[in-house]
N, C-alpha and C. Protein backbone atom coordinates (compact mmCIF):
# COMPACT_ATOMS: atom_id res chain seq x y z
N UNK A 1 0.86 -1.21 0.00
CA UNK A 1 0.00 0.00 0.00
C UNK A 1 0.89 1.24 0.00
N UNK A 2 0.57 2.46 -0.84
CA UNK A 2 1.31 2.83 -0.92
C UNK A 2 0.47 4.58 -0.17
N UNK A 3 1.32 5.08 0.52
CA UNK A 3 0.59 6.56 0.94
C UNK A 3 0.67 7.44 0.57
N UNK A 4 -0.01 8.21 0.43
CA UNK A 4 0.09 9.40 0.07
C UNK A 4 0.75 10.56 1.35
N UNK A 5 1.71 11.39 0.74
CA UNK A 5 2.19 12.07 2.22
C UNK A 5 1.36 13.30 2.23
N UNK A 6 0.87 13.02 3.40
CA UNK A 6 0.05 14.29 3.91
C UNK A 6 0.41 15.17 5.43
N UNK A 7 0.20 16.07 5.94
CA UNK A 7 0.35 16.59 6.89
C UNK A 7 -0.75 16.73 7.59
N UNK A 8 -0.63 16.34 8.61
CA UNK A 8 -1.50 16.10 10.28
C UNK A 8 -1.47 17.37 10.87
N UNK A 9 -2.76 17.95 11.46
CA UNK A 9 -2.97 18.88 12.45
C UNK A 9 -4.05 18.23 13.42
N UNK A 10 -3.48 18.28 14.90
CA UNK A 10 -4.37 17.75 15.78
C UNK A 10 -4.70 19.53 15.93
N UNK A 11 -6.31 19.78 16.06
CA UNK A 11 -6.67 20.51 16.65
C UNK A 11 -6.34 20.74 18.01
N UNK A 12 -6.25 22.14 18.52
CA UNK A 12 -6.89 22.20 20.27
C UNK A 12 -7.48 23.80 20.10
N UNK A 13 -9.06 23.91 20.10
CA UNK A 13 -9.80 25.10 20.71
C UNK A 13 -10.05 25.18 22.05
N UNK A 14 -9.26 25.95 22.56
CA UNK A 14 -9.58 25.95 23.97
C UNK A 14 -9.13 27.87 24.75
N UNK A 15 -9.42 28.52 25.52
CA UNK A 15 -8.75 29.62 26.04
C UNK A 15 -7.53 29.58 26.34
N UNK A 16 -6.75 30.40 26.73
CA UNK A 16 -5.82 30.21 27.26
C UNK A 16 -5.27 30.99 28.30
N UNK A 17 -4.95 30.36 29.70
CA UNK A 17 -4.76 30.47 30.90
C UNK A 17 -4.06 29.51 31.49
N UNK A 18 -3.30 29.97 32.55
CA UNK A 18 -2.28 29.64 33.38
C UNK A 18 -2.57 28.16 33.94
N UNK A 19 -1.75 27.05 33.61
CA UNK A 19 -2.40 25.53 34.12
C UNK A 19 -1.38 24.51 33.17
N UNK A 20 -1.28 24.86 31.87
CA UNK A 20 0.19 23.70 31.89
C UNK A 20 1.38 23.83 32.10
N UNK A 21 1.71 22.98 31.61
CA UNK A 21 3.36 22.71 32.35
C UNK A 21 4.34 22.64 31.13
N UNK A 22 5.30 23.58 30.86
CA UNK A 22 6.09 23.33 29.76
C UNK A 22 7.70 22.54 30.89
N UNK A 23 7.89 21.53 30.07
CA UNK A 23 8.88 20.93 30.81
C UNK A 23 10.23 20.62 29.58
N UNK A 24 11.05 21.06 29.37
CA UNK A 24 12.06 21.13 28.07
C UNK A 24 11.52 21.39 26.86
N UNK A 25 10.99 20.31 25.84
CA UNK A 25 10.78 20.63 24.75
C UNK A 25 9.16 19.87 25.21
N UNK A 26 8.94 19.49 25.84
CA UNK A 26 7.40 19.07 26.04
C UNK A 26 6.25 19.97 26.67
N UNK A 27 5.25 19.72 26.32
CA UNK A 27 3.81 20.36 26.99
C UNK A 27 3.40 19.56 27.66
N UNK A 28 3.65 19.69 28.96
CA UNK A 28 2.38 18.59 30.32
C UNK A 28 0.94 19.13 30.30
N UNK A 29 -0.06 18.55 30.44
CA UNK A 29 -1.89 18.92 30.62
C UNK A 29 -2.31 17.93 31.26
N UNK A 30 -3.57 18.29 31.62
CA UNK A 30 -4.47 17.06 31.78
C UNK A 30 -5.48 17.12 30.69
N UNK A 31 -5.86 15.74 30.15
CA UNK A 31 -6.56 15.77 29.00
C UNK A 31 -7.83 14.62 28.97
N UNK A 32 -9.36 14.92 29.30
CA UNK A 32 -9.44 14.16 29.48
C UNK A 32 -9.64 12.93 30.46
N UNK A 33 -8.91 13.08 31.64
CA UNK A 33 -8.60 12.29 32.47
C UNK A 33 -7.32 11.67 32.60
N UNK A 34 -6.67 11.80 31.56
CA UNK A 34 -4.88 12.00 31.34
C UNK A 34 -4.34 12.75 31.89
N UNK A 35 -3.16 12.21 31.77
CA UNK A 35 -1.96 13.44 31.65
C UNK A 35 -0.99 12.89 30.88
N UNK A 36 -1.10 14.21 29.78
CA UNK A 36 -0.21 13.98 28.47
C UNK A 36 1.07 14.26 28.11
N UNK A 37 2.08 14.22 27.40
CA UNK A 37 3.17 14.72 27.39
C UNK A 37 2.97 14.66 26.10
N UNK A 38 2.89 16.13 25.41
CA UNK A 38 3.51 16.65 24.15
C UNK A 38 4.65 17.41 23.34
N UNK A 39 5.36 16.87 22.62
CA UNK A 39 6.66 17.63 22.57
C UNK A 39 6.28 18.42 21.15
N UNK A 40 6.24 19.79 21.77
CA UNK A 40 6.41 20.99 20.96
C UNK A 40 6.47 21.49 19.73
N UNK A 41 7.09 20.20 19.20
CA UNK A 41 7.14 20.67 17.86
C UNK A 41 6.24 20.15 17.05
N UNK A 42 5.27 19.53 17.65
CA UNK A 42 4.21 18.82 16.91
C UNK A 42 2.90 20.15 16.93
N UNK A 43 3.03 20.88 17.88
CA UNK A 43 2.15 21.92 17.77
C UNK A 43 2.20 22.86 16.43
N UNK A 44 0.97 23.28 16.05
CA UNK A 44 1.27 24.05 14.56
C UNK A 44 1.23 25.58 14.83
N UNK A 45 2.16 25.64 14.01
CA UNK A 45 2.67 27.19 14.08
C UNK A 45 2.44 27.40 13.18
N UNK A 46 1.53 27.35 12.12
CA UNK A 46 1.77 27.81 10.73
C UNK A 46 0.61 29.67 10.84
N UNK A 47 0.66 29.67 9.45
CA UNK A 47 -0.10 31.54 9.33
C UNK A 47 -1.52 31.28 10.19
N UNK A 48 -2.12 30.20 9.74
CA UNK A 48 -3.33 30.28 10.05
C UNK A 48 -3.61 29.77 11.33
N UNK A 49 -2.72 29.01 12.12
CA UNK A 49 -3.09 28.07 13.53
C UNK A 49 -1.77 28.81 14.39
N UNK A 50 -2.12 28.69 15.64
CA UNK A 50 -0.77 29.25 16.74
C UNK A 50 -1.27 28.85 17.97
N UNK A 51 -1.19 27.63 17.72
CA UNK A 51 -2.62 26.92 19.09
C UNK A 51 -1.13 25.97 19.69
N UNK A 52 -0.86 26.67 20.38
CA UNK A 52 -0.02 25.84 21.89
C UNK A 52 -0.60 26.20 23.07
N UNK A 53 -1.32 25.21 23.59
CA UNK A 53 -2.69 25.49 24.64
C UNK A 53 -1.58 26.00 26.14
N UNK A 54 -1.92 26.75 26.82
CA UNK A 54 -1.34 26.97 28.31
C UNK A 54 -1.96 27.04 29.26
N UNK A 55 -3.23 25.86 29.36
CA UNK A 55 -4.42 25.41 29.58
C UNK A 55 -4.63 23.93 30.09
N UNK A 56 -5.24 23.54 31.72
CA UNK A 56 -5.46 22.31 31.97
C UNK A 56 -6.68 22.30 31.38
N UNK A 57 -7.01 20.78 30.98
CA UNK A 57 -8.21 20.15 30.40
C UNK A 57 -8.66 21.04 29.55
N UNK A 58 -7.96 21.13 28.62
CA UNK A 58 -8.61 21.73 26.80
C UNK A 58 -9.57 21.35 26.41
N UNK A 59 -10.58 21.92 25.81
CA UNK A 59 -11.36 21.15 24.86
C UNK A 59 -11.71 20.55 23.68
N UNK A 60 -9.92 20.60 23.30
CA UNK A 60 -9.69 20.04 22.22
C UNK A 60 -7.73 20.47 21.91
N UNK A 61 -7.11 19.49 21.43
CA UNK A 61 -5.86 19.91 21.06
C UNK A 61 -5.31 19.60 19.39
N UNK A 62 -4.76 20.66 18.82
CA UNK A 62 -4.23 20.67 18.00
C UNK A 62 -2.73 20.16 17.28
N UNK A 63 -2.37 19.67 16.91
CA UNK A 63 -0.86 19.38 16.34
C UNK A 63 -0.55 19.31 14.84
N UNK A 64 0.51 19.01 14.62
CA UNK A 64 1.39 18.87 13.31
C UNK A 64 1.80 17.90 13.05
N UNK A 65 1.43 16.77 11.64
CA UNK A 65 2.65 15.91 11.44
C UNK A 65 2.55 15.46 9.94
N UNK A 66 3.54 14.77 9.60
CA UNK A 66 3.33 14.22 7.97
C UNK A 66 3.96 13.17 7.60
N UNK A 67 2.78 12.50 6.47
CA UNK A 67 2.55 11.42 6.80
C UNK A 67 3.59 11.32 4.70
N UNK A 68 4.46 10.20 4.74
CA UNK A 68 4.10 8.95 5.48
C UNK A 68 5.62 8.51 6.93
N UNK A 69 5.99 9.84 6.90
CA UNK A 69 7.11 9.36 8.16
C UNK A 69 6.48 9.86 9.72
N UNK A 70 5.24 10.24 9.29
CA UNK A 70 4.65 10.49 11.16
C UNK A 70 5.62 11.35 11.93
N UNK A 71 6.39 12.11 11.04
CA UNK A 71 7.31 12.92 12.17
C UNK A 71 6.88 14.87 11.83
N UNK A 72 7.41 15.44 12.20
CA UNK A 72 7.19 17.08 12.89
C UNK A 72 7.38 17.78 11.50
N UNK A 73 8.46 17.41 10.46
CA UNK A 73 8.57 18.09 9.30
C UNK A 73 8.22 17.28 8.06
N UNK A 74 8.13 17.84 6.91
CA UNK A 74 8.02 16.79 5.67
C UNK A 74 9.14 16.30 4.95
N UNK A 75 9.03 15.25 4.56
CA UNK A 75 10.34 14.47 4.75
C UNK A 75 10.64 14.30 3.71
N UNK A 76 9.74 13.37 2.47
CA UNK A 76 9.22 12.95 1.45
C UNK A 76 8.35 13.71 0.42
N UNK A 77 8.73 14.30 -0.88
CA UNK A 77 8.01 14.95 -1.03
C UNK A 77 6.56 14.06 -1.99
N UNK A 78 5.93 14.35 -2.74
CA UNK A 78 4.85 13.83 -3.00
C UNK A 78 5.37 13.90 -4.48
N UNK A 79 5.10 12.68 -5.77
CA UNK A 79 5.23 12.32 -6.72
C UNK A 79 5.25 13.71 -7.71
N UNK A 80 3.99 14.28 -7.42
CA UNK A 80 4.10 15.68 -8.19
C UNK A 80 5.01 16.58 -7.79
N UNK A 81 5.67 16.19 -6.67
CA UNK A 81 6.63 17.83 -6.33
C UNK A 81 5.86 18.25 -4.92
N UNK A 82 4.54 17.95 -4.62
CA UNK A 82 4.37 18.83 -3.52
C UNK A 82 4.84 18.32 -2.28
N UNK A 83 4.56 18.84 -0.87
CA UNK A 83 4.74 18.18 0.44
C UNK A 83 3.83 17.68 0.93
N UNK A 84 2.38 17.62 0.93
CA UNK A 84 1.44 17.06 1.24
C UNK A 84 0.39 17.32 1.01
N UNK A 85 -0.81 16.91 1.61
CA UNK A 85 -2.31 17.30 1.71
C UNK A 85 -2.53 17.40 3.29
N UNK A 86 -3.04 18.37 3.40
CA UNK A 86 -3.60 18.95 4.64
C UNK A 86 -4.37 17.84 5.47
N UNK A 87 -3.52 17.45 6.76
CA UNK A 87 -4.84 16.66 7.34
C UNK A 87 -4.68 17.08 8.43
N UNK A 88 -6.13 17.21 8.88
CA UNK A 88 -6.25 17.91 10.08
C UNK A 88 -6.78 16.62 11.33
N UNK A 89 -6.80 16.69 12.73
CA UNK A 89 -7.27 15.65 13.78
C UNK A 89 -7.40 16.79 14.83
N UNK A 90 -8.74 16.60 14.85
CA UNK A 90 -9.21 16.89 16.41
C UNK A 90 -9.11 16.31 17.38
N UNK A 91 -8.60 15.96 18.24
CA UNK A 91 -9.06 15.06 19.46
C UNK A 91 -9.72 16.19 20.54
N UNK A 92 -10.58 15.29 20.60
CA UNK A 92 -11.04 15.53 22.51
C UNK A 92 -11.55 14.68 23.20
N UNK A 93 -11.77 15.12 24.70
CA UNK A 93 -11.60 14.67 25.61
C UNK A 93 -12.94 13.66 25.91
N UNK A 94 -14.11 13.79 24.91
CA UNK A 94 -15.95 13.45 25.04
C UNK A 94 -16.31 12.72 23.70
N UNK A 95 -16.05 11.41 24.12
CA UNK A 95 -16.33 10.50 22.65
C UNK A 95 -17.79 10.67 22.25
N UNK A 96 -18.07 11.02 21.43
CA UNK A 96 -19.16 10.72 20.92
C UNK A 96 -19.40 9.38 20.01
N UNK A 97 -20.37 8.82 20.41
CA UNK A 97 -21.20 7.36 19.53
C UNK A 97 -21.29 7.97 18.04
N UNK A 98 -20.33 6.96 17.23
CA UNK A 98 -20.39 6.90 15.68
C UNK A 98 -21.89 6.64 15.28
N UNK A 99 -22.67 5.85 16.37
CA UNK A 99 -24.20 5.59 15.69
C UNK A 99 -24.88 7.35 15.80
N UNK A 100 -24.61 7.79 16.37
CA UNK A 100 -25.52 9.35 17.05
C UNK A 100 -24.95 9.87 15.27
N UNK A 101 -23.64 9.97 15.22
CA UNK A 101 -23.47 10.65 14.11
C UNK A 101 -23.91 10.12 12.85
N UNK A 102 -23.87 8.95 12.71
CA UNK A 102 -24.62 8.32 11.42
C UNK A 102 -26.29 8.40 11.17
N UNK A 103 -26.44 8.41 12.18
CA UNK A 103 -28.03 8.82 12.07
C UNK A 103 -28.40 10.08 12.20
N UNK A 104 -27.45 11.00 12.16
CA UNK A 104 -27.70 12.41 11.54
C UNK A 104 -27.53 12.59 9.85
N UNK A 105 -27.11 11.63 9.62
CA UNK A 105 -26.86 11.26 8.00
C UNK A 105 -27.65 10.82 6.97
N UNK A 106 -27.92 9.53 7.88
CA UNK A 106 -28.84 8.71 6.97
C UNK A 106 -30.07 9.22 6.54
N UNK A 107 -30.22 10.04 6.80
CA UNK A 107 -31.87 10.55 6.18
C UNK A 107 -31.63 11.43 4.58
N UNK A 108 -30.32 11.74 4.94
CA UNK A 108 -29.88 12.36 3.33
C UNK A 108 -29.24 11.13 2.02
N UNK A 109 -29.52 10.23 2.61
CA UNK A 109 -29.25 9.23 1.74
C UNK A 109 -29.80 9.05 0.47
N UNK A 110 -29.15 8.93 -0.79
CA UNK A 110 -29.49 9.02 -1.85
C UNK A 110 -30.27 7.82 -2.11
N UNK A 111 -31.55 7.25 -3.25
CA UNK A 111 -32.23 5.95 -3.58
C UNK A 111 -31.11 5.62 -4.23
N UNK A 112 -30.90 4.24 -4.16
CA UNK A 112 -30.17 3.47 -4.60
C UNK A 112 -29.38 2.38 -3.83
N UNK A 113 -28.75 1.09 -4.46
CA UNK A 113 -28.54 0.08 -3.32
C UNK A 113 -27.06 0.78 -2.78
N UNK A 114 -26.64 -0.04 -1.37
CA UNK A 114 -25.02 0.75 -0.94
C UNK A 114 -24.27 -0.24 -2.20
N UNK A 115 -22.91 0.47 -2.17
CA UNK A 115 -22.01 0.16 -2.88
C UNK A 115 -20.79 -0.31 -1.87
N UNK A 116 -19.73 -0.71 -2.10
CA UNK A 116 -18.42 -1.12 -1.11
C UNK A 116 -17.47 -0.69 -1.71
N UNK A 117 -16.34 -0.13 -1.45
CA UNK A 117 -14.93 0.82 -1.75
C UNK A 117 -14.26 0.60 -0.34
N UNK A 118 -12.80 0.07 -0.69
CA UNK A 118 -12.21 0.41 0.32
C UNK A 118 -12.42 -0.15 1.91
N UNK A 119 -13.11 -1.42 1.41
CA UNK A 119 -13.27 -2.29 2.36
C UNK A 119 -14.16 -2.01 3.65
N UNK A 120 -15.04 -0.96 2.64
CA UNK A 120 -16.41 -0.34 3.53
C UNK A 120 -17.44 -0.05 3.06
N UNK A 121 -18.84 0.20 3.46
CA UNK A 121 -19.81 0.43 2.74
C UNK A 121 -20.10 1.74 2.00
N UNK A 122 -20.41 2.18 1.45
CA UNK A 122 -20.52 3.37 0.56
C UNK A 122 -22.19 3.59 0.29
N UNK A 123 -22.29 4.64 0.50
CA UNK A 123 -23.58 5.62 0.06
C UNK A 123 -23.25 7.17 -0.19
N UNK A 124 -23.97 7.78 -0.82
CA UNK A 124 -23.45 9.11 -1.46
C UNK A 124 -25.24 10.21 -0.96
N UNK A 125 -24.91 11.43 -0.57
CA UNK A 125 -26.51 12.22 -0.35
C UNK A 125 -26.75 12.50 -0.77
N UNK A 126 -28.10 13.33 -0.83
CA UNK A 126 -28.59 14.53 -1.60
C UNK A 126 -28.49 15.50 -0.82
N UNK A 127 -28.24 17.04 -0.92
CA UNK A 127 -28.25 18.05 0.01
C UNK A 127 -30.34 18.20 0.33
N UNK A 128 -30.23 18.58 1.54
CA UNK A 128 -31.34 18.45 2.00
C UNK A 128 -32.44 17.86 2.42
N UNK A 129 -31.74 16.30 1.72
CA UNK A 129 -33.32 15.42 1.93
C UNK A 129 -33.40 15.06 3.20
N UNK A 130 -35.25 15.08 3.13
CA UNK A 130 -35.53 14.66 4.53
C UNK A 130 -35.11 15.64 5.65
N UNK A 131 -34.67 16.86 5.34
CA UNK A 131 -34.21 18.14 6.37
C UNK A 131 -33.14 18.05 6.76
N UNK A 132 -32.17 17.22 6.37
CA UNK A 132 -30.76 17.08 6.43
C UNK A 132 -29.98 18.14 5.96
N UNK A 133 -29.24 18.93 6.84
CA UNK A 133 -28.04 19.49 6.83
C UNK A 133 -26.85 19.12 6.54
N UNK A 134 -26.04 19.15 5.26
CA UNK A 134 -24.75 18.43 5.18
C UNK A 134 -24.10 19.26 4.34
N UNK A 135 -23.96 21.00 4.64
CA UNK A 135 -23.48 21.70 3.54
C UNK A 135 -23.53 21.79 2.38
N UNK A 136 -24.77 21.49 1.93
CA UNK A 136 -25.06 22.02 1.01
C UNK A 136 -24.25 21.21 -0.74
N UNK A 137 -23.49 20.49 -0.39
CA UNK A 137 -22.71 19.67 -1.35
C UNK A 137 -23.52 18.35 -1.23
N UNK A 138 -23.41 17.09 -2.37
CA UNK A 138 -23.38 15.97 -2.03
C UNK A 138 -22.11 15.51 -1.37
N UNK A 139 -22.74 14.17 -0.60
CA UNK A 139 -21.36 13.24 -0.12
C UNK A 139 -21.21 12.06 -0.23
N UNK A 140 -20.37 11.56 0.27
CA UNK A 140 -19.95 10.23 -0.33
C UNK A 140 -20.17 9.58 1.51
N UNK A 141 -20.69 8.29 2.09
CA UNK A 141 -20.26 8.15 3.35
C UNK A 141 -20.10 6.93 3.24
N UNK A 142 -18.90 6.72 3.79
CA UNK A 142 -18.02 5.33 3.75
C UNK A 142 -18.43 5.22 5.48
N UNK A 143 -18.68 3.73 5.55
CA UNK A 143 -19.04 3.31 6.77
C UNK A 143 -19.00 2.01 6.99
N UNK A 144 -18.79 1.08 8.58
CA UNK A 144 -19.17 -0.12 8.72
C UNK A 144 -19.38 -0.55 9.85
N UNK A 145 -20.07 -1.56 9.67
CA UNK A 145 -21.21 -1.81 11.27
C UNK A 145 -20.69 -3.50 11.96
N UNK A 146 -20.89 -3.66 13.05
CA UNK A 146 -20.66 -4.80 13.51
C UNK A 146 -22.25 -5.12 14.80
N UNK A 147 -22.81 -5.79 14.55
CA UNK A 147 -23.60 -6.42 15.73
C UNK A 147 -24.42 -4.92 16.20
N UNK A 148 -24.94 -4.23 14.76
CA UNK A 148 -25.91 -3.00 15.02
C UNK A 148 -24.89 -1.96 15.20
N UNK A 149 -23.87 -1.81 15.91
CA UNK A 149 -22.92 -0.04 15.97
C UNK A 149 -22.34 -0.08 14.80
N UNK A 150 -22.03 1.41 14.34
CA UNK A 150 -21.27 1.60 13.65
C UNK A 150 -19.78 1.76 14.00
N UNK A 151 -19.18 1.10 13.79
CA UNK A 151 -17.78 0.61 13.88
C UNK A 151 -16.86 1.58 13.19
N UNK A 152 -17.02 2.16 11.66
CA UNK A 152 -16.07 3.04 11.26
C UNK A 152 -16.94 3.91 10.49
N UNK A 153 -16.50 5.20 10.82
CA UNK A 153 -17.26 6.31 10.02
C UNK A 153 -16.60 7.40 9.01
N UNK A 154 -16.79 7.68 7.90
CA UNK A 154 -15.62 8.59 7.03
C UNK A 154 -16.53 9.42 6.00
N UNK A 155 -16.94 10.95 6.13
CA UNK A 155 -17.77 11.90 5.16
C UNK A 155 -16.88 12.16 4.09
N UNK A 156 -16.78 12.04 2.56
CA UNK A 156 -16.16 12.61 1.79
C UNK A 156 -17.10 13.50 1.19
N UNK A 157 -16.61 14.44 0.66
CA UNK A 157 -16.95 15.62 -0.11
C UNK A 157 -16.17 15.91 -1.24
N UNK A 158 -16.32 15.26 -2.26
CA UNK A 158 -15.75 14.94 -3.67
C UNK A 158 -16.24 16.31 -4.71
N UNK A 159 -16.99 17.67 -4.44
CA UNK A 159 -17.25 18.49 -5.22
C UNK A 159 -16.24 20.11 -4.97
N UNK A 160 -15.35 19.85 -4.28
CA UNK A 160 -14.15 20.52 -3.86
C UNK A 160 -13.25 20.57 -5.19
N UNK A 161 -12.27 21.56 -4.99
CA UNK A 161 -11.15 21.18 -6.24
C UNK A 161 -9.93 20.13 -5.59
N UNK A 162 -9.98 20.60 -4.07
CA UNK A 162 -9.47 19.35 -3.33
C UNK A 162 -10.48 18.96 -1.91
N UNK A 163 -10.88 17.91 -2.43
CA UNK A 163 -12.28 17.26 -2.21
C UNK A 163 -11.53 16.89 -0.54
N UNK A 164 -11.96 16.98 0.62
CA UNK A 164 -11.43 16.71 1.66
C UNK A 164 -12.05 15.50 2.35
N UNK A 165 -12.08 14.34 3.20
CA UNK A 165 -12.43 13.59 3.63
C UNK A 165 -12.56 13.74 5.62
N UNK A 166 -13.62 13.38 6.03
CA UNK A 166 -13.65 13.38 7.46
C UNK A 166 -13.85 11.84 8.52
N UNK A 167 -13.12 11.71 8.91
CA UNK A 167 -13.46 10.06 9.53
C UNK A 167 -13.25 10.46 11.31
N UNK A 168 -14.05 9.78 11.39
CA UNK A 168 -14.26 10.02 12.93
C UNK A 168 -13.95 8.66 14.05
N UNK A 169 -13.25 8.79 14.96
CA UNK A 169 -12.96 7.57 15.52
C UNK A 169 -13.26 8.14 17.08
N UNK A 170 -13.89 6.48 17.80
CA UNK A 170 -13.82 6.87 19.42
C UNK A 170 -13.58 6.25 20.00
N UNK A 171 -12.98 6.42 21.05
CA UNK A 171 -12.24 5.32 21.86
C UNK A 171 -12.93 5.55 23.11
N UNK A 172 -12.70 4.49 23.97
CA UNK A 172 -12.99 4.79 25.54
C UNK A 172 -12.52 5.85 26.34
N UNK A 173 -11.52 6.69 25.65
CA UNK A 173 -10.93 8.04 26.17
C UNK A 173 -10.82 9.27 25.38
N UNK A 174 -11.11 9.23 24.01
CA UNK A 174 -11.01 10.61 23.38
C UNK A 174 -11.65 9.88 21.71
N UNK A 175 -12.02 11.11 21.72
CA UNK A 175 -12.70 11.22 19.95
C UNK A 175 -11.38 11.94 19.00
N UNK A 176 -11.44 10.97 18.22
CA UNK A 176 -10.53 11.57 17.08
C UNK A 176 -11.48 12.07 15.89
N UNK A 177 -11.21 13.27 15.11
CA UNK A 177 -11.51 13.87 13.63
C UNK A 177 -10.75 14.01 13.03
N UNK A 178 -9.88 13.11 11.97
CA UNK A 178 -9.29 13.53 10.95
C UNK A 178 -10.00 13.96 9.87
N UNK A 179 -9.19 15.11 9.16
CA UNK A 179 -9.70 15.13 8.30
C UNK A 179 -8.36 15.68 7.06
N UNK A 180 -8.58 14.83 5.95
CA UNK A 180 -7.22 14.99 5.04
C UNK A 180 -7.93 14.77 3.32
N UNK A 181 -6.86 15.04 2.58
CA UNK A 181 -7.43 14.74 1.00
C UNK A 181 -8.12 13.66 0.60
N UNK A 182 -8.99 13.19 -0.08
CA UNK A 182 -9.83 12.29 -0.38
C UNK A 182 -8.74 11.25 -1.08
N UNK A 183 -7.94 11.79 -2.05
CA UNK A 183 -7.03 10.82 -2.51
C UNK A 183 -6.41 9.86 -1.88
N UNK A 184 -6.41 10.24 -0.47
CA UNK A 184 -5.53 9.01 0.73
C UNK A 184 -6.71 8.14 1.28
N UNK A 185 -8.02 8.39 1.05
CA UNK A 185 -9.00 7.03 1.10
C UNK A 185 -8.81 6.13 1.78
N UNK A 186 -8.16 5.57 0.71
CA UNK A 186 -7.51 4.29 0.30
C UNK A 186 -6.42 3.63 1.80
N UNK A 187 -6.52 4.53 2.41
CA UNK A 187 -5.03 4.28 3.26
C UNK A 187 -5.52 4.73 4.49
N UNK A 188 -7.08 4.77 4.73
CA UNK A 188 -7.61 4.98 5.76
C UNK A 188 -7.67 4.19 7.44
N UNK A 189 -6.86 3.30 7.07
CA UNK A 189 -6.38 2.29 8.13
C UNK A 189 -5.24 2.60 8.74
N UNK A 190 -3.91 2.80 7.93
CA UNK A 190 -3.17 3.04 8.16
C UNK A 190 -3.14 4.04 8.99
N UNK A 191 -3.78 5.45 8.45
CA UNK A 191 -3.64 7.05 9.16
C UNK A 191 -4.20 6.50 10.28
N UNK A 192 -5.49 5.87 10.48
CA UNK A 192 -6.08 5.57 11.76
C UNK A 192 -4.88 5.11 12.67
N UNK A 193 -4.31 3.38 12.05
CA UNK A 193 -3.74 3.21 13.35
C UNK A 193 -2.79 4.17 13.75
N UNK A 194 -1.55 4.86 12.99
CA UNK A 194 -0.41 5.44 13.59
C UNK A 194 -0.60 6.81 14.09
N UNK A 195 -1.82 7.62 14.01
CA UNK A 195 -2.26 8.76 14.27
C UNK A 195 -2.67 7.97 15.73
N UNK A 196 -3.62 6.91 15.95
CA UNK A 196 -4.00 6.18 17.55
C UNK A 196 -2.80 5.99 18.31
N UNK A 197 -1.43 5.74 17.46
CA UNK A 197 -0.43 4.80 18.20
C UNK A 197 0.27 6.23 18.70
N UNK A 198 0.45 7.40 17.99
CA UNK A 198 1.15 8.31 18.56
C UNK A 198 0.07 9.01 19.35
N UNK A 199 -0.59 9.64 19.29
CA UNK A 199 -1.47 10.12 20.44
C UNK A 199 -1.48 9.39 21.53
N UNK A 200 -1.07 8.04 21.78
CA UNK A 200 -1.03 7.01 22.80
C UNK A 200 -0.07 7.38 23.66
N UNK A 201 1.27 7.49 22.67
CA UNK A 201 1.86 7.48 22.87
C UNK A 201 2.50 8.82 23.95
N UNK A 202 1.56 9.97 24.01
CA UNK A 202 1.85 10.76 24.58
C UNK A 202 1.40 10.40 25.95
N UNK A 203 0.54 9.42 26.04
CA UNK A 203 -0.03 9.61 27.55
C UNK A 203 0.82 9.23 28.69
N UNK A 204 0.93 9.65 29.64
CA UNK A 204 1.58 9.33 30.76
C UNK A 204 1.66 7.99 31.70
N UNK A 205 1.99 6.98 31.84
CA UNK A 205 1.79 6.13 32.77
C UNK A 205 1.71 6.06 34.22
């Protein structure tokens, strides 16, 4: 399988006030019910983001990374010449149920039988049906269920000039939102696990 290199932003919207802990090149918080250790340079500094939280229990944190070496700068450039596609990850601290969010969906569902891509189910909307809100674009929603829950959830929006993709993951401790170019699809396993394994990886024992 081959990836596409993209760049990672973990979100964090939160105020900012006196409560973490900068300790060398790391950020201490509580997150969650954690306590995290983030090293610095994963935070994004770019024109548009300057989110290094100085804040216990955020309500969300932001970072930097690119993929396919998962590290702080881009490493590899991309077949055409560029450095990546923008992917962004929210985490926070309040998982929300993939079923709550899919059934804000399904009512915009287009007639027709599902389709499978990518080793998931596929349905595409109509804007509006049934009083559904989904910006106003059609979408594409890649999804899959086990024993009634929905197990994996991913919104594409293919009417973009770069069509962006959203997949949502929850764990027993934090909700993840990536969201990156539609072209990396395909490799939606991958970003999942090593985006899970390093966020893990920050937590404290």
């Amino acid at each position: 399988m081959r990836l596409h290199i993209v760049s990672a932003v973990i979100l964090a919207a939160c105020s900012f006030v006196s409560g973490a802990e900068a300790q060398e090149n790391n950020l201490i918080l509580s997150f969650g019910g954690k306590r995290l250790s983030i090293p610095q340079a994963y935070f994004d500094k770019g024109e548009n983001y300057n989110f290094t939280p100085d804040v216990e229990d955020p309500d969300s944190i932001f970072l930097r990374i690119y993929f396919p070496d998962f590290g702080t700068s881009p490493v590899r450039p991309r077949p055409d010449g560029g450095h990546g596609d923008n992917l962004r990850i929210q985490l926070s601290p309040r998982p929300t149920s993939l079923n709550i969010r899919y059934a804000s969906i399904a009512p915009a569902r287009s007639d027709g039988p599902l389709q499978e891509r990518h080793n998931l189910k596929l349905f595409t909307t109509e804007p509006g049906r049934n009083g559904a809100d989904l910006g106003g674009k059609p979408k594409e929603i890649y999804f899959s269920h086990q024993d009634g829950a929905i197990t994996n959830l991913i919104i594409c929006t293919p009417g973009y000039p770069s069509p962006p993709c959203k997949q949502f993951i929850s764990t027993d401790d934090f909700q993840f939102e990536l969201t990156y170019h539609m072209r990396s699809l395909s490799d939606w396993q991958t970003i999942e696990q090593r985006v899970r394994a390093i966020v893990e990886g920050f937590v404290l024992k």
